[in-house]
PDB file of N, CA and C in Angstrom:
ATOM      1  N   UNK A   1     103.843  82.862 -50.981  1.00  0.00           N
ATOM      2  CA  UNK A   1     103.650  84.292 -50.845  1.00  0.00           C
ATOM      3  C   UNK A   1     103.303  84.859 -52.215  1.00  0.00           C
ATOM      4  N   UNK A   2     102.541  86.197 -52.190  1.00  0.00           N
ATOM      5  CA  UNK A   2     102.274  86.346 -53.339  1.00  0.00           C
ATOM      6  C   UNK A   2     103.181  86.666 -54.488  1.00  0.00           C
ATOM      7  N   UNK A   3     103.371  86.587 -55.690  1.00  0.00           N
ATOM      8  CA  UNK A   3     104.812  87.194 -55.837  1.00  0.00           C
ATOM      9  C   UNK A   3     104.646  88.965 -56.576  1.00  0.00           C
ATOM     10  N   UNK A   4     103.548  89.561 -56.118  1.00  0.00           N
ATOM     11  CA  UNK A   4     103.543  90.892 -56.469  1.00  0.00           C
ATOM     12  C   UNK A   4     104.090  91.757 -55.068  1.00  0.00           C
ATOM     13  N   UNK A   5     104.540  91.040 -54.078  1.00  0.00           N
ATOM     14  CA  UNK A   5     105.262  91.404 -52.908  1.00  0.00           C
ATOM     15  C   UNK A   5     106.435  91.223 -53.101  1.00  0.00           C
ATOM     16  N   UNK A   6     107.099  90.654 -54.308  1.00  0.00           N
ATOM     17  CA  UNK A   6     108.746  90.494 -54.492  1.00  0.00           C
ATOM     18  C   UNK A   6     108.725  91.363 -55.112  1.00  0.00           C
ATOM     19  N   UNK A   7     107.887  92.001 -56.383  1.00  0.00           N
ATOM     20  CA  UNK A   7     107.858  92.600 -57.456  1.00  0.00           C
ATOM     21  C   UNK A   7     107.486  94.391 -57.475  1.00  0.00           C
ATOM     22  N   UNK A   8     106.662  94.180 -56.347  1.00  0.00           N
ATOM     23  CA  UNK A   8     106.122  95.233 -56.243  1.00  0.00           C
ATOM     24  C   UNK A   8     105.302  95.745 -57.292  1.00  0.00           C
ATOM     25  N   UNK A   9     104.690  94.100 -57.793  1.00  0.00           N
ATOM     26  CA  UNK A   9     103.812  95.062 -58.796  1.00  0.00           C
ATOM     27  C   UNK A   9     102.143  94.731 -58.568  1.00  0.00           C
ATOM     28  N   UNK A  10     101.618  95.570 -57.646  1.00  0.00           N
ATOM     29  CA  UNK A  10     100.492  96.101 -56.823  1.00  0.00           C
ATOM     30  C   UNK A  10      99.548  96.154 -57.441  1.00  0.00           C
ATOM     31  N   UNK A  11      98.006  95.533 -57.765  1.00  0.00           N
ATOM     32  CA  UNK A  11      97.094  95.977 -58.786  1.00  0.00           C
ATOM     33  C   UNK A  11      95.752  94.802 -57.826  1.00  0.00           C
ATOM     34  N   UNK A  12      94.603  94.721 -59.028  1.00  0.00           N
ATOM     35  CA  UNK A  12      93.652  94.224 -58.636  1.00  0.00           C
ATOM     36  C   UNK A  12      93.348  93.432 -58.301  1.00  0.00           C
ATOM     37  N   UNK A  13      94.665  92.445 -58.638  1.00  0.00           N
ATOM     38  CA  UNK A  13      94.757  91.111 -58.409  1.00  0.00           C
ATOM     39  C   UNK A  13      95.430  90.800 -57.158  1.00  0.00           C
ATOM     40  N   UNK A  14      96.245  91.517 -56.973  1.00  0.00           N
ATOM     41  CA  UNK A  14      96.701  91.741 -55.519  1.00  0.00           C
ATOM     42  C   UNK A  14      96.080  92.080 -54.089  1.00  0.00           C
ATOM     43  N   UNK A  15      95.042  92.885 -54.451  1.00  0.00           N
ATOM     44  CA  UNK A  15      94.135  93.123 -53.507  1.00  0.00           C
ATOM     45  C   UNK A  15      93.182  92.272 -53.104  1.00  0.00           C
ATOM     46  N   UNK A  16      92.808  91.428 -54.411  1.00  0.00           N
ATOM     47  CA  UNK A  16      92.476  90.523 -54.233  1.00  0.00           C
ATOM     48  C   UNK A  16      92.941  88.776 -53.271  1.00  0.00           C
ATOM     49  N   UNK A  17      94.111  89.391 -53.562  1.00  0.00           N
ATOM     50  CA  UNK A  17      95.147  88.400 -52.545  1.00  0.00           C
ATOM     51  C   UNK A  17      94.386  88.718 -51.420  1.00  0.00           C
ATOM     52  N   UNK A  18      94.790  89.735 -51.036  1.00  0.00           N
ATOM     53  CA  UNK A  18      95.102  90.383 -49.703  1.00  0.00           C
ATOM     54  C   UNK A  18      93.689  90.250 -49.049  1.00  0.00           C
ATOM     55  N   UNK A  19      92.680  90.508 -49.920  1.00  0.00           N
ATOM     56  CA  UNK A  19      91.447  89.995 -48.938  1.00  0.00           C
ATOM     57  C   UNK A  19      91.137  88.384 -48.991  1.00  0.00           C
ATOM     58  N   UNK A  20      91.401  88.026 -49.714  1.00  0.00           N
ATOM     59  CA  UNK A  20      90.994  86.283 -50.102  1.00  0.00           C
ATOM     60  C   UNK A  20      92.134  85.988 -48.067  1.00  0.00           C
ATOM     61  N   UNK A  21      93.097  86.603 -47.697  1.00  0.00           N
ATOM     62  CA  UNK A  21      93.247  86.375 -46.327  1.00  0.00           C
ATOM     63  C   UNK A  21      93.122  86.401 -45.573  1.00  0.00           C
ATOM     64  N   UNK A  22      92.371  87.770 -45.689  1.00  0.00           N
ATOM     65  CA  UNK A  22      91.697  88.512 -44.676  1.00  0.00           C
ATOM     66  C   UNK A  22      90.370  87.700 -44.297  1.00  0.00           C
ATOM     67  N   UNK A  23      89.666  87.085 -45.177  1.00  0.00           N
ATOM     68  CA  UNK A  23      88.788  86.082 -45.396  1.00  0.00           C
ATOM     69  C   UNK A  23      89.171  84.834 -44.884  1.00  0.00           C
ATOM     70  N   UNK A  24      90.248  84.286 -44.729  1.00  0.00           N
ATOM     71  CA  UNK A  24      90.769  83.026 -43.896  1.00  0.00           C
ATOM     72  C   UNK A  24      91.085  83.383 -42.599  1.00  0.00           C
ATOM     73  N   UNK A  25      91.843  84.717 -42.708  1.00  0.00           N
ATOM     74  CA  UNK A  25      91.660  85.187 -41.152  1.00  0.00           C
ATOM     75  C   UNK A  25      90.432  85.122 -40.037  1.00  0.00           C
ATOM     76  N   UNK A  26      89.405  85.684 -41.136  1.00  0.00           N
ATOM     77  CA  UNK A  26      87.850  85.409 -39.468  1.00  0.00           C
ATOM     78  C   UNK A  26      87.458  84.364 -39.861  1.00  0.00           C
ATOM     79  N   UNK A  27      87.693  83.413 -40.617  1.00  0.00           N
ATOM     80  CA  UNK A  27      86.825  82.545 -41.046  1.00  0.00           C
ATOM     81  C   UNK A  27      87.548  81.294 -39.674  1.00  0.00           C
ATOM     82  N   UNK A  28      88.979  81.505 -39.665  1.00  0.00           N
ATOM     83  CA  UNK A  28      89.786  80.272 -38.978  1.00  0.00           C
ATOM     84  C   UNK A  28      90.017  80.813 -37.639  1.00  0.00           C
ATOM     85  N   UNK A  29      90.160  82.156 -37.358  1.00  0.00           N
ATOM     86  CA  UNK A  29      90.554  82.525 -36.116  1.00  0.00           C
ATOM     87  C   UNK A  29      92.293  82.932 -36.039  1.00  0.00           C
ATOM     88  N   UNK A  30      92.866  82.886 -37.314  1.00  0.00           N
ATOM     89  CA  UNK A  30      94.061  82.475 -37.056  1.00  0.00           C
ATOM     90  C   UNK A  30      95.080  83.531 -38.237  1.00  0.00           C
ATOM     91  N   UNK A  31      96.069  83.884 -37.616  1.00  0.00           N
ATOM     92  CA  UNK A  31      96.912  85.144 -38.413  1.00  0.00           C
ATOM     93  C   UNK A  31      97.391  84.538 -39.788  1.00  0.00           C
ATOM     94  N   UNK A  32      98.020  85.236 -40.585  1.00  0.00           N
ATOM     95  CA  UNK A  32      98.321  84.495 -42.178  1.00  0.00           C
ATOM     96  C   UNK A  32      99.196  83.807 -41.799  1.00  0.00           C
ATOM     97  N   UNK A  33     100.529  84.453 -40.895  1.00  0.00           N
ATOM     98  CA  UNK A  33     101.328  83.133 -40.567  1.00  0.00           C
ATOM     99  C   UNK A  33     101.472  82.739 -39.504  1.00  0.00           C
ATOM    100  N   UNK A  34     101.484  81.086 -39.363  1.00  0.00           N
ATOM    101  CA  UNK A  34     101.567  80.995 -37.985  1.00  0.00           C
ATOM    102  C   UNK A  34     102.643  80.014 -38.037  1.00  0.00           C
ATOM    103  N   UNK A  35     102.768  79.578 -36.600  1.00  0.00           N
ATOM    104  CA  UNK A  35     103.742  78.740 -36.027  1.00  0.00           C
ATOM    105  C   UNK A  35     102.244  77.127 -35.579  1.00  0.00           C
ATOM    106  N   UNK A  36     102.941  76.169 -36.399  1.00  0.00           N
ATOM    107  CA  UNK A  36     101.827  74.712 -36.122  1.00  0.00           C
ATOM    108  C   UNK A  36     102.590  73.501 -36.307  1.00  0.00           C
ATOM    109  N   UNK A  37     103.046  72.759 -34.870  1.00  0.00           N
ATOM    110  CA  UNK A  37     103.924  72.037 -34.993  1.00  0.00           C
ATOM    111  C   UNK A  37     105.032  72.339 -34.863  1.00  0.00           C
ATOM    112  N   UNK A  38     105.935  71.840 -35.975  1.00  0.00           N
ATOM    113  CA  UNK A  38     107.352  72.536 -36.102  1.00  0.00           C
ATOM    114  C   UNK A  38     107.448  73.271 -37.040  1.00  0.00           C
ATOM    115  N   UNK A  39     106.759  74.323 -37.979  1.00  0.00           N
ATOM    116  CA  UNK A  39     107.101  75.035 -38.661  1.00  0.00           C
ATOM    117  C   UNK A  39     106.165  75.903 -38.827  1.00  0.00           C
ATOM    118  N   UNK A  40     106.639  76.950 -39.564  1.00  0.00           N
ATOM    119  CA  UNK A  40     105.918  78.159 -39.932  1.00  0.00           C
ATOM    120  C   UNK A  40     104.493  77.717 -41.048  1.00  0.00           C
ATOM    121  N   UNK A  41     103.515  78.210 -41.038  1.00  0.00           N
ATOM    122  CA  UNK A  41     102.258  77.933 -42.361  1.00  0.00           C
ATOM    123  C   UNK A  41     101.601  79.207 -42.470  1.00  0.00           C
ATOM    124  N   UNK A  42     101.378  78.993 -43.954  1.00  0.00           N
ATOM    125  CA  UNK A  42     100.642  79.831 -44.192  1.00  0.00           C
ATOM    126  C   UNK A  42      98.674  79.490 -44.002  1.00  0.00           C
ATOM    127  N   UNK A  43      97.964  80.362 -43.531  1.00  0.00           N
ATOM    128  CA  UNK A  43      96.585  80.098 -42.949  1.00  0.00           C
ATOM    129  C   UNK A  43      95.945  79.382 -44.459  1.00  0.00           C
ATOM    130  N   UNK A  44      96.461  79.694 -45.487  1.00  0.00           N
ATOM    131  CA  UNK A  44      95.459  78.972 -47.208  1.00  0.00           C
ATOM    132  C   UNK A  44      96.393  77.803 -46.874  1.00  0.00           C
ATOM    133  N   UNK A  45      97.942  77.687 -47.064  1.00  0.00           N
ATOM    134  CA  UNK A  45      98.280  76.318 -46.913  1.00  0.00           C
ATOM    135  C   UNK A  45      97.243  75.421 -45.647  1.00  0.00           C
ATOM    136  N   UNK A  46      97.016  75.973 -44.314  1.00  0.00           N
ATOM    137  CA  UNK A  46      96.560  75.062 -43.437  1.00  0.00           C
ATOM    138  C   UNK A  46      95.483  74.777 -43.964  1.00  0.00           C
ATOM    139  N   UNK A  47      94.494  75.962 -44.616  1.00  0.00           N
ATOM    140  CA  UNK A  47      93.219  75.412 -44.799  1.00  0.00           C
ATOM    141  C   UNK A  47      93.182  74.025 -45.628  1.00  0.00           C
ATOM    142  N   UNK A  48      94.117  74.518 -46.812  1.00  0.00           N
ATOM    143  CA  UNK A  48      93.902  73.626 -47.481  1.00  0.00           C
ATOM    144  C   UNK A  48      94.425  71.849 -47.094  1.00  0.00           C
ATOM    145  N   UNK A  49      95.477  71.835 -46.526  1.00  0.00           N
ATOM    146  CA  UNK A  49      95.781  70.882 -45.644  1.00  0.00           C
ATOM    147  C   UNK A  49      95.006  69.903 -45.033  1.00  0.00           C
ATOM    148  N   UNK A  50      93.904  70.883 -44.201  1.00  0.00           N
ATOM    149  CA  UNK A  50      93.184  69.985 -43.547  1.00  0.00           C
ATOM    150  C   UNK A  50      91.831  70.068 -43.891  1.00  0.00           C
ATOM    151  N   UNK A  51      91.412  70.544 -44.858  1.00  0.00           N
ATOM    152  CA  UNK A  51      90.059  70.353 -45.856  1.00  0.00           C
ATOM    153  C   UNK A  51      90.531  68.969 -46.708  1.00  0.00           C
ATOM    154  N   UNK A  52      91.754  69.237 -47.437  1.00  0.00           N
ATOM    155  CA  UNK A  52      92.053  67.494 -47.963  1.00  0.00           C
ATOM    156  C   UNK A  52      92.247  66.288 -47.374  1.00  0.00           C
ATOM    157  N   UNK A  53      92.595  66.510 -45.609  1.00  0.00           N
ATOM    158  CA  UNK A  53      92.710  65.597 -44.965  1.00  0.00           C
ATOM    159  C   UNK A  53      90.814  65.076 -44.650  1.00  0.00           C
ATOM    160  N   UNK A  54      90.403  65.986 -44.393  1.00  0.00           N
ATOM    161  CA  UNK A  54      89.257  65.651 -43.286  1.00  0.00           C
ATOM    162  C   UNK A  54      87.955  66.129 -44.173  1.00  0.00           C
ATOM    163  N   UNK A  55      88.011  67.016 -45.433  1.00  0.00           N
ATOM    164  CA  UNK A  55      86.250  67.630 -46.348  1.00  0.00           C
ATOM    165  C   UNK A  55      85.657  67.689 -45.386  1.00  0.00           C
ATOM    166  N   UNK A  56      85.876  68.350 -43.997  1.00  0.00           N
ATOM    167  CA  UNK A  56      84.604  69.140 -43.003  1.00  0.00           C
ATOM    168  C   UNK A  56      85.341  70.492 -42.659  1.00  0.00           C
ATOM    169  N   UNK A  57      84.573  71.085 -43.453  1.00  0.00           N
ATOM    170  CA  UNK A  57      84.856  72.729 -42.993  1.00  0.00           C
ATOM    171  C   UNK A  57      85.125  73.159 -41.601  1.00  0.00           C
ATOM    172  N   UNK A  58      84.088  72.486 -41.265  1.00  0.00           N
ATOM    173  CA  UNK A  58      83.946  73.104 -39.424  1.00  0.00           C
ATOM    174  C   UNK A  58      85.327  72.679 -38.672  1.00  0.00           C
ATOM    175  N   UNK A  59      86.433  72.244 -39.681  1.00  0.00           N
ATOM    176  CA  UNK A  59      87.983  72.092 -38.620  1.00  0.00           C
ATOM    177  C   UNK A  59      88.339  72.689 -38.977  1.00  0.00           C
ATOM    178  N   UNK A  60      88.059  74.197 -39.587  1.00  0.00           N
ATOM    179  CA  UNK A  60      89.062  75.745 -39.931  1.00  0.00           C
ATOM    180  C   UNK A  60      88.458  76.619 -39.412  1.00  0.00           C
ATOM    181  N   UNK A  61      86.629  76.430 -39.019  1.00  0.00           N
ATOM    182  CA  UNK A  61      86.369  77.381 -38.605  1.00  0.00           C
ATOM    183  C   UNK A  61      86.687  78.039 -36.858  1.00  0.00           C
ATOM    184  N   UNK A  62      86.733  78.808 -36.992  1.00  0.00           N
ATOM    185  CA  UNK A  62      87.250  79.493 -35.546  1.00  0.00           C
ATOM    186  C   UNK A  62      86.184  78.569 -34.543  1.00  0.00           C
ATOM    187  N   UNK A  63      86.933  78.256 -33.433  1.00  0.00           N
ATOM    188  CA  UNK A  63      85.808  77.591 -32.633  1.00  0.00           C
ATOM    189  C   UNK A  63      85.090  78.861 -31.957  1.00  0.00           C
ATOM    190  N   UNK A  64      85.797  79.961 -31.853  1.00  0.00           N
ATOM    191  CA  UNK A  64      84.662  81.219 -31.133  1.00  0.00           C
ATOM    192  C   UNK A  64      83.335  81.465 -31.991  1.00  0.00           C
ATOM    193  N   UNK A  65      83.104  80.520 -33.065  1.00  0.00           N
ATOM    194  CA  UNK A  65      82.177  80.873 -34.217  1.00  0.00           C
ATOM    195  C   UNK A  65      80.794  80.052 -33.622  1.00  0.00           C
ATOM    196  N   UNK A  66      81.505  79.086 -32.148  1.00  0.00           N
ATOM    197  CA  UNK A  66      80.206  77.974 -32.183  1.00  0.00           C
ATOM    198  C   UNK A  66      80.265  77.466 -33.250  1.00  0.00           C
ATOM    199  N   UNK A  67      78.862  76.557 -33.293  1.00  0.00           N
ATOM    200  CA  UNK A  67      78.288  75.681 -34.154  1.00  0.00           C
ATOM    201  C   UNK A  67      76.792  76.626 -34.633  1.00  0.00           C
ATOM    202  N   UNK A  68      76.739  78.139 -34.281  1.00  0.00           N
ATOM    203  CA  UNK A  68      75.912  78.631 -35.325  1.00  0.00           C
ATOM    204  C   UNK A  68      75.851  79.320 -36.426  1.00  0.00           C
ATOM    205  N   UNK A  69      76.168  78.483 -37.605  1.00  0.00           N
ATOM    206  CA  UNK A  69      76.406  78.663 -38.876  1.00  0.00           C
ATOM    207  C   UNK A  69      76.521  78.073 -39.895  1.00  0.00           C
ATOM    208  N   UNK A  70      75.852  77.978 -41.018  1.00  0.00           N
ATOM    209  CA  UNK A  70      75.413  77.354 -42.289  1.00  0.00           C
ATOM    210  C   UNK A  70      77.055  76.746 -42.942  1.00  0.00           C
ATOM    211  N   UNK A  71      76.969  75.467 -42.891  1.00  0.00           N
ATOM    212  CA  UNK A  71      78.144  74.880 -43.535  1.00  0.00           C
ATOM    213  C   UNK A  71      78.052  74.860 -45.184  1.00  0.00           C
ATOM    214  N   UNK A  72      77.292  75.400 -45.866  1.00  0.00           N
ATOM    215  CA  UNK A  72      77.440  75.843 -47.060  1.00  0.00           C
ATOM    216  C   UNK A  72      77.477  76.984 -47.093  1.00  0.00           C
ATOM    217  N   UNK A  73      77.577  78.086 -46.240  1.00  0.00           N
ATOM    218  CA  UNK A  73      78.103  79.318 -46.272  1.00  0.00           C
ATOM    219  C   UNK A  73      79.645  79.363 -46.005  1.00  0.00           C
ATOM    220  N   UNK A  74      79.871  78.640 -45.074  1.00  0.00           N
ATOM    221  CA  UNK A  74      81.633  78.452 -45.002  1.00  0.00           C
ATOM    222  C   UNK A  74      82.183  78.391 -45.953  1.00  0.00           C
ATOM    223  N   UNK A  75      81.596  77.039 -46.608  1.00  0.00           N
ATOM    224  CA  UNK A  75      82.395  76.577 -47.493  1.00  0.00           C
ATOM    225  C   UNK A  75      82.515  77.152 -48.744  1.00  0.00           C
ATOM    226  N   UNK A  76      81.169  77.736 -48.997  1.00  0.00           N
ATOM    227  CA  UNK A  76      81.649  79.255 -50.095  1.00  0.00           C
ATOM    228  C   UNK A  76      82.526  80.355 -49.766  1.00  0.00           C
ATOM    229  N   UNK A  77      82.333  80.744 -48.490  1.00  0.00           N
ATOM    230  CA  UNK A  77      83.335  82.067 -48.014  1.00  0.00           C
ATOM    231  C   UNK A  77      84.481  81.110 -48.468  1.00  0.00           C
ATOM    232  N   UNK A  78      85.298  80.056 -47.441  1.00  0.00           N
ATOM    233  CA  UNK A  78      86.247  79.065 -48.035  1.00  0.00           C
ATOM    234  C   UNK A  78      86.927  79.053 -49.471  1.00  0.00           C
ATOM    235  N   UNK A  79      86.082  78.446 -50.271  1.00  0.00           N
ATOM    236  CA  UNK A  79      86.309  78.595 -51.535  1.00  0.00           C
ATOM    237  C   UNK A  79      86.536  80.024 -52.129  1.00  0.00           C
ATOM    238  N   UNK A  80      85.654  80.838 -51.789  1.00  0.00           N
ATOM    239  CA  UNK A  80      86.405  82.708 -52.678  1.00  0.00           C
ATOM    240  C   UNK A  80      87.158  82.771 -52.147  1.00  0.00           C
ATOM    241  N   UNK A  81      87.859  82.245 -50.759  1.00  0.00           N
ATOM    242  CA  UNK A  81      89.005  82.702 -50.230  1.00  0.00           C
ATOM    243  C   UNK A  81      90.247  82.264 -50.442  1.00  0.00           C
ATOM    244  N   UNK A  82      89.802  81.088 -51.086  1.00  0.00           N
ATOM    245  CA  UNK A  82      91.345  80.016 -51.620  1.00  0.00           C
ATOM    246  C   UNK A  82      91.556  80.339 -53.002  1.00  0.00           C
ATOM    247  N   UNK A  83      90.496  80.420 -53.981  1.00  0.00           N
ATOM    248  CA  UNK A  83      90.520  81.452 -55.196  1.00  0.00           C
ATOM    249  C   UNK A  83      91.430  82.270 -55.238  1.00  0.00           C
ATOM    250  N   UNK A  84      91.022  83.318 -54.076  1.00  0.00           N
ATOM    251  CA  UNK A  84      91.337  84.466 -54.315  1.00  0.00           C
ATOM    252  C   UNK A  84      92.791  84.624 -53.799  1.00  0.00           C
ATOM    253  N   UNK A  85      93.191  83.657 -53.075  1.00  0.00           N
ATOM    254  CA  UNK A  85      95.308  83.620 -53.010  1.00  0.00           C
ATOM    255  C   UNK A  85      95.632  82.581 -53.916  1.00  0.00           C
ATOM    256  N   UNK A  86      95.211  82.206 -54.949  1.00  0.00           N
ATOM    257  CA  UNK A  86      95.368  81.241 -55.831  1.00  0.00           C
ATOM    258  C   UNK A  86      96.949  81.967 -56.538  1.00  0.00           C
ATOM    259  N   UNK A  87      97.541  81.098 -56.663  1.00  0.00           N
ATOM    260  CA  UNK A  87      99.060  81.532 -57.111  1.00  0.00           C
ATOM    261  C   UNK A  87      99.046  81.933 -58.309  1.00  0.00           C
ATOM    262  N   UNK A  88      97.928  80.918 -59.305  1.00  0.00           N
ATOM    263  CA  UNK A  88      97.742  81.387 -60.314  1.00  0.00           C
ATOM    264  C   UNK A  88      97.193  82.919 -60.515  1.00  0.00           C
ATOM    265  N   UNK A  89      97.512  83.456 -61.001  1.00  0.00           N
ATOM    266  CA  UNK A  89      96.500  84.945 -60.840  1.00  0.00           C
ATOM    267  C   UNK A  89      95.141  85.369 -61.643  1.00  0.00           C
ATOM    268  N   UNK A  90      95.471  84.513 -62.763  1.00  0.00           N
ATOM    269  CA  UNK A  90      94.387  84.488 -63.788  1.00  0.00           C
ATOM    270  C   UNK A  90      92.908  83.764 -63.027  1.00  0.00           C
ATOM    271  N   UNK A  91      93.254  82.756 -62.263  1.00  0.00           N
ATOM    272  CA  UNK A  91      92.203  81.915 -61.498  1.00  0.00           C
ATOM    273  C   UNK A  91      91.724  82.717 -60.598  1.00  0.00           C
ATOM    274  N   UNK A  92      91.939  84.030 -59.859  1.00  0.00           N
ATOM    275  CA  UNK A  92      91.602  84.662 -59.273  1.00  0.00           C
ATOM    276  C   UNK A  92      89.899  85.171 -59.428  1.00  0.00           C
ATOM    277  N   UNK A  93      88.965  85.247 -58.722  1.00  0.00           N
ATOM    278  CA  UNK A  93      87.683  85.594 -59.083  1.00  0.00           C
ATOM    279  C   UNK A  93      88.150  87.078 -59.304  1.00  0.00           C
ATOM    280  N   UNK A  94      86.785  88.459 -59.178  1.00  0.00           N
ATOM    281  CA  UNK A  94      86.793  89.496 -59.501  1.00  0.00           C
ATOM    282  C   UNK A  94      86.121  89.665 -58.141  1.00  0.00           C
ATOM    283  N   UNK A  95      86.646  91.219 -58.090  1.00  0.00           N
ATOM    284  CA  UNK A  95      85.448  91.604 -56.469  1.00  0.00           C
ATOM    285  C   UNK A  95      84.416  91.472 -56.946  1.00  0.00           C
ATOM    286  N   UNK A  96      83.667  91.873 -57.901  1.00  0.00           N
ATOM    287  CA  UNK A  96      82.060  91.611 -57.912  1.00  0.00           C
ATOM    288  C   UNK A  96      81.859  90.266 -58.066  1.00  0.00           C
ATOM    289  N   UNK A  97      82.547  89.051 -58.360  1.00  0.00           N
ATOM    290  CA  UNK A  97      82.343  87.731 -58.110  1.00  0.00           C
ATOM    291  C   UNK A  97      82.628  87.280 -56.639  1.00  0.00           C
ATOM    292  N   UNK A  98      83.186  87.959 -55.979  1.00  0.00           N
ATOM    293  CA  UNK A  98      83.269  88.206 -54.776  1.00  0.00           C
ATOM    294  C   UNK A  98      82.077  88.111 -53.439  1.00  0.00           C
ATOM    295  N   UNK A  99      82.011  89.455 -54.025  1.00  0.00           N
ATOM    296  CA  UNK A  99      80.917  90.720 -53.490  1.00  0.00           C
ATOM    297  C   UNK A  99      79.530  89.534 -53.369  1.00  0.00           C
ATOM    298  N   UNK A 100      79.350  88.876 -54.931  1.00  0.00           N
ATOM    299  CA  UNK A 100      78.194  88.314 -55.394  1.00  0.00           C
ATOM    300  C   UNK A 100      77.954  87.118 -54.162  1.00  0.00           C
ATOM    301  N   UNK A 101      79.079  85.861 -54.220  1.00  0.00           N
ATOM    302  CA  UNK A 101      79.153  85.074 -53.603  1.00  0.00           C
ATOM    303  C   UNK A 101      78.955  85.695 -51.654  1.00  0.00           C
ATOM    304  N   UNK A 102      79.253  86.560 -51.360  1.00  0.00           N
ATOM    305  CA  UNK A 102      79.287  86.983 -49.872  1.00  0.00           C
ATOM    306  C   UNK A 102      78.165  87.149 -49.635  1.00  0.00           C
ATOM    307  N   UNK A 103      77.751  88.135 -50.423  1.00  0.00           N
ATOM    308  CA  UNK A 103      75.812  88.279 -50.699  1.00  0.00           C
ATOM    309  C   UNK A 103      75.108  87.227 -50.437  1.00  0.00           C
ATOM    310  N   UNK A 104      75.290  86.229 -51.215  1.00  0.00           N
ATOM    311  CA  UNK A 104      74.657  84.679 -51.598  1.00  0.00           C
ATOM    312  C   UNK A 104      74.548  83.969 -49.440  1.00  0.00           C
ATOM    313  N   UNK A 105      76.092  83.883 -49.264  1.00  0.00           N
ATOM    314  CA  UNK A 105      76.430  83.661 -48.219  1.00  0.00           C
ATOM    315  C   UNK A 105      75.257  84.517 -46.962  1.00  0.00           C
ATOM    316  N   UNK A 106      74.949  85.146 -46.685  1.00  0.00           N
ATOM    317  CA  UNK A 106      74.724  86.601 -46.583  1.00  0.00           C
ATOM    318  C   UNK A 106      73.239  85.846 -46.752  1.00  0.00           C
ATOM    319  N   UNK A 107      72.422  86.120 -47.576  1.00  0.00           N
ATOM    320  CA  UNK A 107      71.183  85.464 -47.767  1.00  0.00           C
ATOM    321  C   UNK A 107      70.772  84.393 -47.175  1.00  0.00           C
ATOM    322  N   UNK A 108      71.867  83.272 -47.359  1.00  0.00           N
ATOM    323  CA  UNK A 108      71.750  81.692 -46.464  1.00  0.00           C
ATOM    324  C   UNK A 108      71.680  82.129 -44.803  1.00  0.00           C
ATOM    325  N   UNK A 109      72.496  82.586 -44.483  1.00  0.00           N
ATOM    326  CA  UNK A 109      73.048  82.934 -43.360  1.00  0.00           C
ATOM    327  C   UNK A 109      71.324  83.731 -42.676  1.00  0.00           C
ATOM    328  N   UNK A 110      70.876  84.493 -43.262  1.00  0.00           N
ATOM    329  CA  UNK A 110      69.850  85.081 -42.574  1.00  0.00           C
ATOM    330  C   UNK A 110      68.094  84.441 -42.912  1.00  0.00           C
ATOM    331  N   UNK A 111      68.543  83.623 -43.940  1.00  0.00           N
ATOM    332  CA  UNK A 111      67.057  82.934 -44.205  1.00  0.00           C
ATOM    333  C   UNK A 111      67.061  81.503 -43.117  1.00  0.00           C
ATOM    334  N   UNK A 112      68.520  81.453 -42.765  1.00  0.00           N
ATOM    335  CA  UNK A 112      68.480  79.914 -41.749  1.00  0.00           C
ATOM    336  C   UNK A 112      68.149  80.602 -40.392  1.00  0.00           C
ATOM    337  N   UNK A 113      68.790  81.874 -39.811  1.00  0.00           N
ATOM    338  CA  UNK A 113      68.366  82.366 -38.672  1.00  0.00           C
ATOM    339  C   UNK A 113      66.503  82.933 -38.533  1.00  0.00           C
ATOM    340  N   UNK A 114      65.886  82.730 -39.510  1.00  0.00           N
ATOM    341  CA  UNK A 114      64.350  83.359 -40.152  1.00  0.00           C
ATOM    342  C   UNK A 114      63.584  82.040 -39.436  1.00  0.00           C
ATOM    343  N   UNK A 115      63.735  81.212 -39.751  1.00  0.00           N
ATOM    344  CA  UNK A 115      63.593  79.707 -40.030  1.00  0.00           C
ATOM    345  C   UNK A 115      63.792  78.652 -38.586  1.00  0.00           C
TER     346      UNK A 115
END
């Protein structure tokens, strides 16, 4: 959990939390915490879980997503999103490193539907 939720000390980096989940949220289909197996997880712990088990994105993505969508767009959304709940806080990107990468995403995403 983050620890500016014990602390209450609320800032840019925090928000940054908070969307880097919101970002695992549509990306997986799945709430921050869930119940998997026998215990509680957090949706960055699962991702990360089963990206180290398996390096294929397409087992986090929501299956309501289909199979139409650029697996190097995932895996960038993915990555700003694990960044961005990174415990470390300093490792955290910036929204406009953010913003930039979604864009990027965003570009792939509509030059493959062009095509």
């Amino acid at each position: 959990m983050c620890r500016c939720f014990k602390t209450n000390e609320l800032n840019e980096k925090s928000d940054i939390y908070s969307f880097g989940v919101v970002l695992l949220e549509m990306v997986t289909g799945k709430i921050v915490i869930f119940d998997s197996e026998t215990k509680r997880v957090h949706v960055s712990d699962w991702v990360v879980s089963i990206l180290k088990s398996t390096n294929d994105v397409s087992n986090v993505v929501d299956s309501k997503m289909g199979e139409d969508f650029d697996a190097n767009s995932v895996w960038k959304i993915v990555e700003l999103a694990l960044a961005s709940v990174s415990q470390n806080v300093a490792e955290r990107p910036n929204m406009q490193q953010i913003v930039r990468g979604l864009k990027e995403c965003l570009q792939r995403e509509e030059s493959n539907k062009n095509h």
